[in-house]
C-alpha atoms as a PDB file:
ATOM      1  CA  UNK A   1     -23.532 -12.060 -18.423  1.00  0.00           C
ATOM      2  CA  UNK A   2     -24.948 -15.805 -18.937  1.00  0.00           C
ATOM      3  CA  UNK A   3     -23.713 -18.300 -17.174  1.00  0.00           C
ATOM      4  CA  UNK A   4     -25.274 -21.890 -16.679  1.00  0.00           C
ATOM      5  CA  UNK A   5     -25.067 -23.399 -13.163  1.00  0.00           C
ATOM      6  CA  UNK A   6     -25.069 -26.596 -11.812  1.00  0.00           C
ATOM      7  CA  UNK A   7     -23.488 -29.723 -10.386  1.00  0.00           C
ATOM      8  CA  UNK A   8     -20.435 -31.612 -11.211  1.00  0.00           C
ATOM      9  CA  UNK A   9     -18.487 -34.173  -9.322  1.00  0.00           C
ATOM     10  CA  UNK A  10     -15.866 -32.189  -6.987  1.00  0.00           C
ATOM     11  CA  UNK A  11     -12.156 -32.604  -7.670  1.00  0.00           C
ATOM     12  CA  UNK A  12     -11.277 -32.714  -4.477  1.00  0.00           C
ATOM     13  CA  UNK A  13     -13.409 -35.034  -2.601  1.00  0.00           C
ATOM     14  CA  UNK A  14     -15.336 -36.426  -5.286  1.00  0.00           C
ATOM     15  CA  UNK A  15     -18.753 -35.268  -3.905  1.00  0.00           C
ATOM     16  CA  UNK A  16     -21.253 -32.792  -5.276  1.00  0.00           C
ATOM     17  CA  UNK A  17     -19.420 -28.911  -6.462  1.00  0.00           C
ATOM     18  CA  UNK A  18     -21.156 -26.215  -7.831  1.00  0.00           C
ATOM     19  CA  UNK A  19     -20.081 -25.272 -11.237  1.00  0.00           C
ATOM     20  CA  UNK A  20     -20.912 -21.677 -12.591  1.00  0.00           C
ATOM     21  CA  UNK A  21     -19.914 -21.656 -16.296  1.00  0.00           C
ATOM     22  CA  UNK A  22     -19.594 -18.398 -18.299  1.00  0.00           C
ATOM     23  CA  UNK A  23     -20.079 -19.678 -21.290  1.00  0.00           C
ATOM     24  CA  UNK A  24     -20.076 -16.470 -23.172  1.00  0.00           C
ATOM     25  CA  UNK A  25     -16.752 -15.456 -21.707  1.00  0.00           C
ATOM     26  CA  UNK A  26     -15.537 -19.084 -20.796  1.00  0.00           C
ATOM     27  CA  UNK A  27     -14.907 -18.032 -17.123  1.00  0.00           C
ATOM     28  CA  UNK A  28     -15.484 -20.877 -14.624  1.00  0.00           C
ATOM     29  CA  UNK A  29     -16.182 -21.055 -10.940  1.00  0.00           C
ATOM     30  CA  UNK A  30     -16.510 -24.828  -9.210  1.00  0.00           C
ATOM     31  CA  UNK A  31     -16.817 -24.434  -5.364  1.00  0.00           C
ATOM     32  CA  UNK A  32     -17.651 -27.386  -2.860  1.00  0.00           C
ATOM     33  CA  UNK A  33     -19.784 -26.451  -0.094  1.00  0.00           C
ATOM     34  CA  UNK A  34     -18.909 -30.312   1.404  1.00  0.00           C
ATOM     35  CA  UNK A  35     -15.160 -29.979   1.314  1.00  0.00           C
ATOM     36  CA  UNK A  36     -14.221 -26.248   0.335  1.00  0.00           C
ATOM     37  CA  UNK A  37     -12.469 -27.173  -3.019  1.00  0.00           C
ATOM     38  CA  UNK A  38     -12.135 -23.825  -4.948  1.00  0.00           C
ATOM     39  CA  UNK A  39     -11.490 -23.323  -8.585  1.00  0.00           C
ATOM     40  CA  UNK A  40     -11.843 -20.002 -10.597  1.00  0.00           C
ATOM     41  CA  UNK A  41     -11.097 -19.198 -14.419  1.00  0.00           C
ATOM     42  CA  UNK A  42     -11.459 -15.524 -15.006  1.00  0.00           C
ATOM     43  CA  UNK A  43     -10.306 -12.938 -17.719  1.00  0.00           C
ATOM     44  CA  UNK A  44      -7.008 -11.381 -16.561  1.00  0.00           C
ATOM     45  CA  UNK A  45      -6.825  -9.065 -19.663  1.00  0.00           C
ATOM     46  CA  UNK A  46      -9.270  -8.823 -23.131  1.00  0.00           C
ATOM     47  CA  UNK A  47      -7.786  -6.889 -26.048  1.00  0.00           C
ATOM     48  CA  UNK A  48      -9.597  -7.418 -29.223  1.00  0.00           C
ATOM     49  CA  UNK A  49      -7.263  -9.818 -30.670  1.00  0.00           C
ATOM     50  CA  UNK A  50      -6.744 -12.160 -27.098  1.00  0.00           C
ATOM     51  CA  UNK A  51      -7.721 -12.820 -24.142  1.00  0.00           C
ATOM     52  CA  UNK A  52      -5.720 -14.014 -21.059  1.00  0.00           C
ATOM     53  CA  UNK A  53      -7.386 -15.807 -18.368  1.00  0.00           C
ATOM     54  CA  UNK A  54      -6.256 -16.332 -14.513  1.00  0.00           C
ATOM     55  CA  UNK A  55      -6.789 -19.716 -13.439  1.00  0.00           C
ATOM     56  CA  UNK A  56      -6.763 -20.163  -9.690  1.00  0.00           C
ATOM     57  CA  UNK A  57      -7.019 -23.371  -7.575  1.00  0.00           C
ATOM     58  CA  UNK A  58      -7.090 -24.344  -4.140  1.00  0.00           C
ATOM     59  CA  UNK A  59      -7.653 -28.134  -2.191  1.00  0.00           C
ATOM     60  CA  UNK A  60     -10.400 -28.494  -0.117  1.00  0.00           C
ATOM     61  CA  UNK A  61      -9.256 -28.590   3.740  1.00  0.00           C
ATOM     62  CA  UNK A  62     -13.172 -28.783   4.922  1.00  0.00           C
ATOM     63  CA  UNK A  63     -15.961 -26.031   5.673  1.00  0.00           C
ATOM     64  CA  UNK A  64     -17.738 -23.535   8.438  1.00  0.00           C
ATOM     65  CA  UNK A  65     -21.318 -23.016   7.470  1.00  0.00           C
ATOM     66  CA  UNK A  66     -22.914 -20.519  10.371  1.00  0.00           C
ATOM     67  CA  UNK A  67     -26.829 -20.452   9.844  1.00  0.00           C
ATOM     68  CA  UNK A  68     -28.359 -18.106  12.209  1.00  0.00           C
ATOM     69  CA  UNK A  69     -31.421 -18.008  13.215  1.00  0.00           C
ATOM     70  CA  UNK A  70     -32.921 -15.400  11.037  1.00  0.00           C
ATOM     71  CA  UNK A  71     -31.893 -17.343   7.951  1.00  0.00           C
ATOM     72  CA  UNK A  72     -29.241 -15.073   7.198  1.00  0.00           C
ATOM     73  CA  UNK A  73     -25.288 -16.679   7.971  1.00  0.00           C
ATOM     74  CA  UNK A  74     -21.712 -16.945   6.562  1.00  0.00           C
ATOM     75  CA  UNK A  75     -19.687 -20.135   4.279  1.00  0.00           C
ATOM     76  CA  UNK A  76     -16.020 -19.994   4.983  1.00  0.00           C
ATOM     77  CA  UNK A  77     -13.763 -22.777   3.249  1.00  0.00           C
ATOM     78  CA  UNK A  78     -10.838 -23.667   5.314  1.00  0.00           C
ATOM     79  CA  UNK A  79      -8.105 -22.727   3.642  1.00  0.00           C
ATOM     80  CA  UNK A  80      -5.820 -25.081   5.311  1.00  0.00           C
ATOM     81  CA  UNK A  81      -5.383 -27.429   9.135  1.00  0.00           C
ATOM     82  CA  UNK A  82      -7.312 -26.073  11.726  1.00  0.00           C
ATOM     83  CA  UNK A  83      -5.310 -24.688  14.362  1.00  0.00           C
ATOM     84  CA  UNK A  84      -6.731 -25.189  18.012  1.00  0.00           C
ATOM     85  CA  UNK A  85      -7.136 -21.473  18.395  1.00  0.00           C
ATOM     86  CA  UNK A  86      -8.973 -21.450  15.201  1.00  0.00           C
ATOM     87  CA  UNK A  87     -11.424 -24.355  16.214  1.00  0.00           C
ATOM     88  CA  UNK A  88     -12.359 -22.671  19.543  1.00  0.00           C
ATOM     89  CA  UNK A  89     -13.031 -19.353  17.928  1.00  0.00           C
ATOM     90  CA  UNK A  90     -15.088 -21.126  15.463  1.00  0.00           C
ATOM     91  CA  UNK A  91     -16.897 -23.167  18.079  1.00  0.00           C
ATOM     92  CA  UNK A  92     -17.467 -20.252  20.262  1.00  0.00           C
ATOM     93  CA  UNK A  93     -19.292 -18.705  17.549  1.00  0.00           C
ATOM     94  CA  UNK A  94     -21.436 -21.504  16.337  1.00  0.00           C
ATOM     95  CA  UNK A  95     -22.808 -21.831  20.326  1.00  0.00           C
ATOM     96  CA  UNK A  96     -24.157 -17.591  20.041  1.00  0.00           C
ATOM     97  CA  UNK A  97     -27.876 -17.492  20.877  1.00  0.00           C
ATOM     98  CA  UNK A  98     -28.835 -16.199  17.466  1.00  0.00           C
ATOM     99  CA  UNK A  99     -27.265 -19.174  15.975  1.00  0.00           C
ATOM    100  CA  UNK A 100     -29.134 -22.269  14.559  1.00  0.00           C
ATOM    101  CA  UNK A 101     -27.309 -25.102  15.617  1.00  0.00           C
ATOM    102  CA  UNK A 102     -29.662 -27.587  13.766  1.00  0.00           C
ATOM    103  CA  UNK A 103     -27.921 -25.822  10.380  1.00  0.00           C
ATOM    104  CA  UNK A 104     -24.361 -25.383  11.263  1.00  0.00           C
ATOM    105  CA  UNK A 105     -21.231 -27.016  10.939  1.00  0.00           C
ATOM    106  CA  UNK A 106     -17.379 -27.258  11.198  1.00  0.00           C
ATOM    107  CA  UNK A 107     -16.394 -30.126   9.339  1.00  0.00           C
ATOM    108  CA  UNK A 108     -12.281 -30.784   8.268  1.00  0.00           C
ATOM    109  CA  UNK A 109     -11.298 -32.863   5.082  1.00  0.00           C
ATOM    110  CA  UNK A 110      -7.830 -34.132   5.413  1.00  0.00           C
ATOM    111  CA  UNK A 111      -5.908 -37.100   2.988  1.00  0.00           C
ATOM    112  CA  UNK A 112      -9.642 -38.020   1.850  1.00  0.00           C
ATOM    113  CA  UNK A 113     -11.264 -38.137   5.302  1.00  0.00           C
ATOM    114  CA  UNK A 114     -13.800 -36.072   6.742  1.00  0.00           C
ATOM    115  CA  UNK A 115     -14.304 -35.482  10.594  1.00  0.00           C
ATOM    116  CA  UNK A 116     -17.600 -33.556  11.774  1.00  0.00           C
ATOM    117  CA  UNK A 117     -16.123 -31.235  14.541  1.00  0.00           C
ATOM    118  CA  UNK A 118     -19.311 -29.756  15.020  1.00  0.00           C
ATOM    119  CA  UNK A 119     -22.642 -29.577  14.172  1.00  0.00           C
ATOM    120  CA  UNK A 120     -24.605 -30.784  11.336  1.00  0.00           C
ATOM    121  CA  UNK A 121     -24.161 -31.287   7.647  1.00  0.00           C
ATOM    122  CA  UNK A 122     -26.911 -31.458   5.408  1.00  0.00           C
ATOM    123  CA  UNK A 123     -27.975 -34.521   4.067  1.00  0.00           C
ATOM    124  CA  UNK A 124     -26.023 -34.360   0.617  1.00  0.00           C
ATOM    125  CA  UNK A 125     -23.081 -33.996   2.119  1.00  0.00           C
ATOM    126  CA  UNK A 126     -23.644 -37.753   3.035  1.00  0.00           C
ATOM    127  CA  UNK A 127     -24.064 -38.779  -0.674  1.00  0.00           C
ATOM    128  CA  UNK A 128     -21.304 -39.348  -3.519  1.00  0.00           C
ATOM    129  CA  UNK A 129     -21.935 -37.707  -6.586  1.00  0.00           C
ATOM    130  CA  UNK A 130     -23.897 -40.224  -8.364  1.00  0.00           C
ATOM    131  CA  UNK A 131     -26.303 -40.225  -5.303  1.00  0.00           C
ATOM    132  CA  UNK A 132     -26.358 -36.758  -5.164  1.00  0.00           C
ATOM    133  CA  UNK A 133     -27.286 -36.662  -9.214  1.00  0.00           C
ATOM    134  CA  UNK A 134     -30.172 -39.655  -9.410  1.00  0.00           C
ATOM    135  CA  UNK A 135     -31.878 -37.461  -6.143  1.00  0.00           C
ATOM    136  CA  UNK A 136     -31.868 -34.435  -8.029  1.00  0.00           C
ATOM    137  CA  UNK A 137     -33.244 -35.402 -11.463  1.00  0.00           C
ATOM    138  CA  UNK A 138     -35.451 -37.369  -9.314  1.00  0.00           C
ATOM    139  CA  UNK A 139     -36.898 -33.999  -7.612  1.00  0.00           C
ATOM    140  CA  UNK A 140     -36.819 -32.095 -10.902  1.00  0.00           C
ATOM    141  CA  UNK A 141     -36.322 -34.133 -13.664  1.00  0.00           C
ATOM    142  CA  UNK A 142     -33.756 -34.896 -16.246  1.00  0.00           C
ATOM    143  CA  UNK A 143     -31.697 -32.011 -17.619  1.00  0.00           C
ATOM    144  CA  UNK A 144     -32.082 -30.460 -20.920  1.00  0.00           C
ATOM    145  CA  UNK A 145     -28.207 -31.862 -21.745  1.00  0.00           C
ATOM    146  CA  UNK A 146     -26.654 -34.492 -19.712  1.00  0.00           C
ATOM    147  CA  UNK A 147     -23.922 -33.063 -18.194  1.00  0.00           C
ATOM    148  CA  UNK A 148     -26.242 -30.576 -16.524  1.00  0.00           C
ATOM    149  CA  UNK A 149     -27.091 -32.062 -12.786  1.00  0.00           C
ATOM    150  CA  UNK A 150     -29.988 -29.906 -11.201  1.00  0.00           C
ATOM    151  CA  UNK A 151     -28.858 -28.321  -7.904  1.00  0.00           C
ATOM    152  CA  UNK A 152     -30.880 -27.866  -5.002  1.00  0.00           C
ATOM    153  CA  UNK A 153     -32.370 -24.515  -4.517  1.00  0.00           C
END
């Protein structure tokens, strides 16, 4: 399949998502790796006269990013509040000794507000969209079509 991917201002928290586009199939996936927003448009059922899609959508209630140390890790969106137990096991797991604790991070996103409960976020998760968008045609130039914001690699 083809797809084109690249960045688009997020939904939820109006940083930079990740858009995947299909564009052969017109199946969609946006996904914020600064506040977890979630969005997927996939075929349900294809018959040669239709096709049905499944649209799915979730809000953005913040991210886990676990880096370890041999570059490998885990991304988990929270799907919603933190619970205390949940925080702790999450903690516990960040402070592991094969962990790189330079490169993880908790972070919530409630009623438009982030809170850094551990750890830290890269840099872009600091800049709004527009930031986010001049750095990257900045670093590799502008886009073939305007709507098309590099991504970092």
């Amino acid at each position: 399949m083809a797809s084109n991917m690249y960045a688009i201002k997020c939904p939820g928290c109006e940083r930079a998502a990740f858009e995947d586009d299909y564009y052969k199939t017109d199946e969609k996936y946006i996904f914020c790796m600064v506040c977890g927003y979630y969005y997927t448009k996939t075929i349900e059922k294809y018959t040669e006269n239709s096709i049905r899609y499944k649209e799915e959508e979730r809000e953005g209630n913040g991210m886990f990013v676990l880096v370890k140390i041999d570059g490998s890790g885990n991304k988990m969106r929270l799907n919603d509040d933190i619970s205390v137990a949940q925080l702790e096991k999450l903690k516990a797991s960040l402070m592991e000794k094969n962990v790189n604790q330079e490169k993880s991070y908790l972070i919530s996103f409630k009623n438009g507000e982030f809170i850094i409960l551990f750890g830290n976020p890269p840099e872009h998760f600091h800049l709004s969209f527009e930031e986010y968008r001049k750095k990257m045609i900045a670093k590799y130039g502008d886009p073939e079509y305007d709507f098309m914001v590099p991504i970092e690699g």
